[in-house]
Protein backbone atom coordinates (compact mmCIF):
# COMPACT_ATOMS: atom_id res chain seq x y z
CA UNK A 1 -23.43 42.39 6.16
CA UNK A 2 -21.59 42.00 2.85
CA UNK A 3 -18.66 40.30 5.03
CA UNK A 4 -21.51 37.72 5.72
CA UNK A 5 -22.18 36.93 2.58
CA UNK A 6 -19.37 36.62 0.71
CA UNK A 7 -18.58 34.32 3.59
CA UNK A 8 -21.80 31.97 3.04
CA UNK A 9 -20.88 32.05 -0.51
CA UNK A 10 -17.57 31.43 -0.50
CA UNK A 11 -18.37 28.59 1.67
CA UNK A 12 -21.28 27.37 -0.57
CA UNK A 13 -18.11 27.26 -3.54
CA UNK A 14 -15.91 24.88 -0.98
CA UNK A 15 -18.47 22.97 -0.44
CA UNK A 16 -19.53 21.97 -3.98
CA UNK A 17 -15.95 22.10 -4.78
CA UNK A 18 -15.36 19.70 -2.03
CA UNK A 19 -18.06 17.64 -3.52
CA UNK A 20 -17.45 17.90 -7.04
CA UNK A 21 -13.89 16.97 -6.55
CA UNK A 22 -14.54 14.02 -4.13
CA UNK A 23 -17.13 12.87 -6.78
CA UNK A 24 -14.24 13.08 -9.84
CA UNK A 25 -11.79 11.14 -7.37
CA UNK A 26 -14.34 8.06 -6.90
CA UNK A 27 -15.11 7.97 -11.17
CA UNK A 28 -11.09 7.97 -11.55
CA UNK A 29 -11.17 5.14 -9.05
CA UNK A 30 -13.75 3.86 -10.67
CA UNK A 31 -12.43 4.11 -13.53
CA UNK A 32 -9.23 2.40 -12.94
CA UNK A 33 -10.81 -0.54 -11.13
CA UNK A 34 -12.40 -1.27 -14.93
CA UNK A 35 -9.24 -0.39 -16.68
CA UNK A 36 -7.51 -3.46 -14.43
CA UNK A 37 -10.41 -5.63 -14.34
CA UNK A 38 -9.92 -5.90 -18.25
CA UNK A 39 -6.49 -6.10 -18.18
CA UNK A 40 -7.31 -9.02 -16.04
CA UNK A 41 -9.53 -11.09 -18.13
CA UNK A 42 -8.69 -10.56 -20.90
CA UNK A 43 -5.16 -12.34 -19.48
CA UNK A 44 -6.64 -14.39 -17.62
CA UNK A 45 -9.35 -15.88 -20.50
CA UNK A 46 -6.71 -15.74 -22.74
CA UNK A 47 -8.72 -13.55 -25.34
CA UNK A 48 -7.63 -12.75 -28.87
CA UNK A 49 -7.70 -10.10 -30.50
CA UNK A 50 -10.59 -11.00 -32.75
CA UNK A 51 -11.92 -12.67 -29.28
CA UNK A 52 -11.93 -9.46 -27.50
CA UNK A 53 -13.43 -7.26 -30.33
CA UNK A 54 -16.82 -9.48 -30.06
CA UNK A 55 -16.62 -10.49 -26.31
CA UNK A 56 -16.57 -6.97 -24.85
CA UNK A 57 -19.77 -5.43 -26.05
CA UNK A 58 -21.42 -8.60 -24.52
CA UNK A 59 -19.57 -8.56 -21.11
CA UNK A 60 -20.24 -5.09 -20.84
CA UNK A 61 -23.94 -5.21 -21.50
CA UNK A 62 -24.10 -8.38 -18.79
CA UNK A 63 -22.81 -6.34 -16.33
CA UNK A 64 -24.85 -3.58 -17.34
CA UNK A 65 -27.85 -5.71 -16.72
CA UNK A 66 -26.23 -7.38 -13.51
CA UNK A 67 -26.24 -3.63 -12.03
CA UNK A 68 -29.82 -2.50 -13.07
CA UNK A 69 -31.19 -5.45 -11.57
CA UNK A 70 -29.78 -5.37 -8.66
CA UNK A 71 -29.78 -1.10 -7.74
CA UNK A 72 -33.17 -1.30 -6.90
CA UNK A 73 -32.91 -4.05 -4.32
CA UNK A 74 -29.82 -2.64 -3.04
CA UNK A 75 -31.99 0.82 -2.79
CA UNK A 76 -34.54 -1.10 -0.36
CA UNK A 77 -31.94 -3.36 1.47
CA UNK A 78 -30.27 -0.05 2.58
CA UNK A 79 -33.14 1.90 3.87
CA UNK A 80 -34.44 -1.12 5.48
CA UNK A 81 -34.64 -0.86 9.38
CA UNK A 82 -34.62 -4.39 11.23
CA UNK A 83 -36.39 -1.87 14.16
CA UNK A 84 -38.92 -0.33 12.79
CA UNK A 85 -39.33 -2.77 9.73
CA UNK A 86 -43.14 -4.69 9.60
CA UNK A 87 -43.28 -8.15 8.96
CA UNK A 88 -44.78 -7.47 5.64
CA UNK A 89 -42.12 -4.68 4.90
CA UNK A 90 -39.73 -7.82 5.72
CA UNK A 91 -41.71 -10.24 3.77
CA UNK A 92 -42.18 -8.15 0.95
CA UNK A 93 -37.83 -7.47 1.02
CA UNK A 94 -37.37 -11.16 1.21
CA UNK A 95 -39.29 -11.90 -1.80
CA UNK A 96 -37.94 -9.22 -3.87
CA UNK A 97 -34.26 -10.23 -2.48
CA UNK A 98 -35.34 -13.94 -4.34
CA UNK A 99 -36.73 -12.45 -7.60
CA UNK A 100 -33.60 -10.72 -7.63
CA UNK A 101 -31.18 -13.76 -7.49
CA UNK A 102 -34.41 -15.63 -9.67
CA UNK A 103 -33.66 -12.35 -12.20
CA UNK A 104 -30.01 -12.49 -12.22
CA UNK A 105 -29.78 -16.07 -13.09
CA UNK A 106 -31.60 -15.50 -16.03
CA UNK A 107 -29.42 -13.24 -16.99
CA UNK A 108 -26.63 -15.32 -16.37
CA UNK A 109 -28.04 -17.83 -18.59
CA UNK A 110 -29.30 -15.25 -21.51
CA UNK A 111 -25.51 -14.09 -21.67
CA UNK A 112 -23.65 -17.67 -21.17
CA UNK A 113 -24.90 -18.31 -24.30
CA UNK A 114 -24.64 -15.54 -26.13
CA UNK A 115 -20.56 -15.52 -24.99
CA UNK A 116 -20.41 -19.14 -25.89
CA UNK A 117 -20.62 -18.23 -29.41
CA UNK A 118 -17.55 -15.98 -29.00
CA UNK A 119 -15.54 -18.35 -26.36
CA UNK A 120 -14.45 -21.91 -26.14
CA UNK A 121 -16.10 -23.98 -23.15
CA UNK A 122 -12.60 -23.28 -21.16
CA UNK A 123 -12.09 -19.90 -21.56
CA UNK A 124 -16.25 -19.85 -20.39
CA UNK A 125 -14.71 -21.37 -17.00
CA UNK A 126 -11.65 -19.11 -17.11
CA UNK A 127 -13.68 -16.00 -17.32
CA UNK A 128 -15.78 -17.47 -14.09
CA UNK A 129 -12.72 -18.02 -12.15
CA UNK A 130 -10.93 -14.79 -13.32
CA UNK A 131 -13.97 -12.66 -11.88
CA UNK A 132 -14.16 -14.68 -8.93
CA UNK A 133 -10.28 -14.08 -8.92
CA UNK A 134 -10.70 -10.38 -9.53
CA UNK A 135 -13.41 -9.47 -7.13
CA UNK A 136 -11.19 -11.36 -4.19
CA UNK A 137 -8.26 -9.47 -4.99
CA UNK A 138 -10.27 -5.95 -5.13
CA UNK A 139 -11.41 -6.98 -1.45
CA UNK A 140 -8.22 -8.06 -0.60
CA UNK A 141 -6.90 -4.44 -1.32
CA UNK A 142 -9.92 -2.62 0.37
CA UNK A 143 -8.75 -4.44 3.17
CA UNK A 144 -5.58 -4.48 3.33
CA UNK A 145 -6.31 -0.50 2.74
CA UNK A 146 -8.71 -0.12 5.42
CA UNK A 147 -6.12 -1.43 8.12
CA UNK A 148 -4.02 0.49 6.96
CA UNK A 149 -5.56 3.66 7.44
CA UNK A 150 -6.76 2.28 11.59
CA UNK A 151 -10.39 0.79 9.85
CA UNK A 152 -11.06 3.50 8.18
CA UNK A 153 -11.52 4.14 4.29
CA UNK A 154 -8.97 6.66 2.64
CA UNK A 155 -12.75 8.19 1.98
CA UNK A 156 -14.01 7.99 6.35
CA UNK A 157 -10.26 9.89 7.04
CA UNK A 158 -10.88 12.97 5.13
């Protein structure tokens, strides 16, 4: 009997260790992801030092705001089920799917301002292409990762 249960709780540690660890792995990736992506732009937009001091806080709070408005959505898109979905339940998805892209364009336009005081109209295209840039090369990698690996995530392997 105590066998048993030291071996359901030493299982209960692997498994949150398991977890815990797997869930420290994706914030380093994470982590480094953001660590390149600035490395990036701020090449790529040709920031200066006095640039970069002001343009950060803003960038980071737009893509703060790009996230939150777009979890929620994501949320709903996800547990969405074409099968069992109602036409209002699709209706109703649809709609928020456009106040989301309605939302996010505000946003855009809220923060293309406020960056324009910090950056020159060219470095404002730069920093478009550069996360256009970015973003393709990320996906490029996941790809190129994925094959790699027989279609399967370094993540779907384990």
């Amino acid at each position: 009997m105590k066998t048993l249960m030291m071996k359901k709780l030493l299982l209960v540690i692997l498994l949150l260790t398991g977890s815990t660890l797997a869930h420290a792995q994706r914030e380093e990736a994470r982590q480094r992801i953001e660590s390149a992506k600035i490395a990036y732009i701020t090449e790529h937009v040709s920031l200066t030092p006095e640039q970069a001091e002001k343009f950060w806080p803003i960038y980071n709070e737009l893509n703060q705001k790009r996230r939150e408005n777009y979890i929620e959505f994501a949320q709903k898109r996800k547990a969405y089920d074409p099968e069992t979905a109602t036409e209002e339940e699709t209706q109703t998805l649809l709609q928020m799917g456009m106040q989301v892209k309605e939302k996010q364009f505000e946003i855009e336009k809220e923060y293309n301002k406020r960056l324009q005081a910090v950056l020159d109209l060219k470095q404002m295209l730069a920093l478009q292409d550069a996360e256009r840039d970015f973003k393709k090369m990320l996906f490029e990698r996941l790809e190129k990762r994925r094959n790699s690996h027989g279609g399967k995530t370094p993540k779907d392997s384990k």
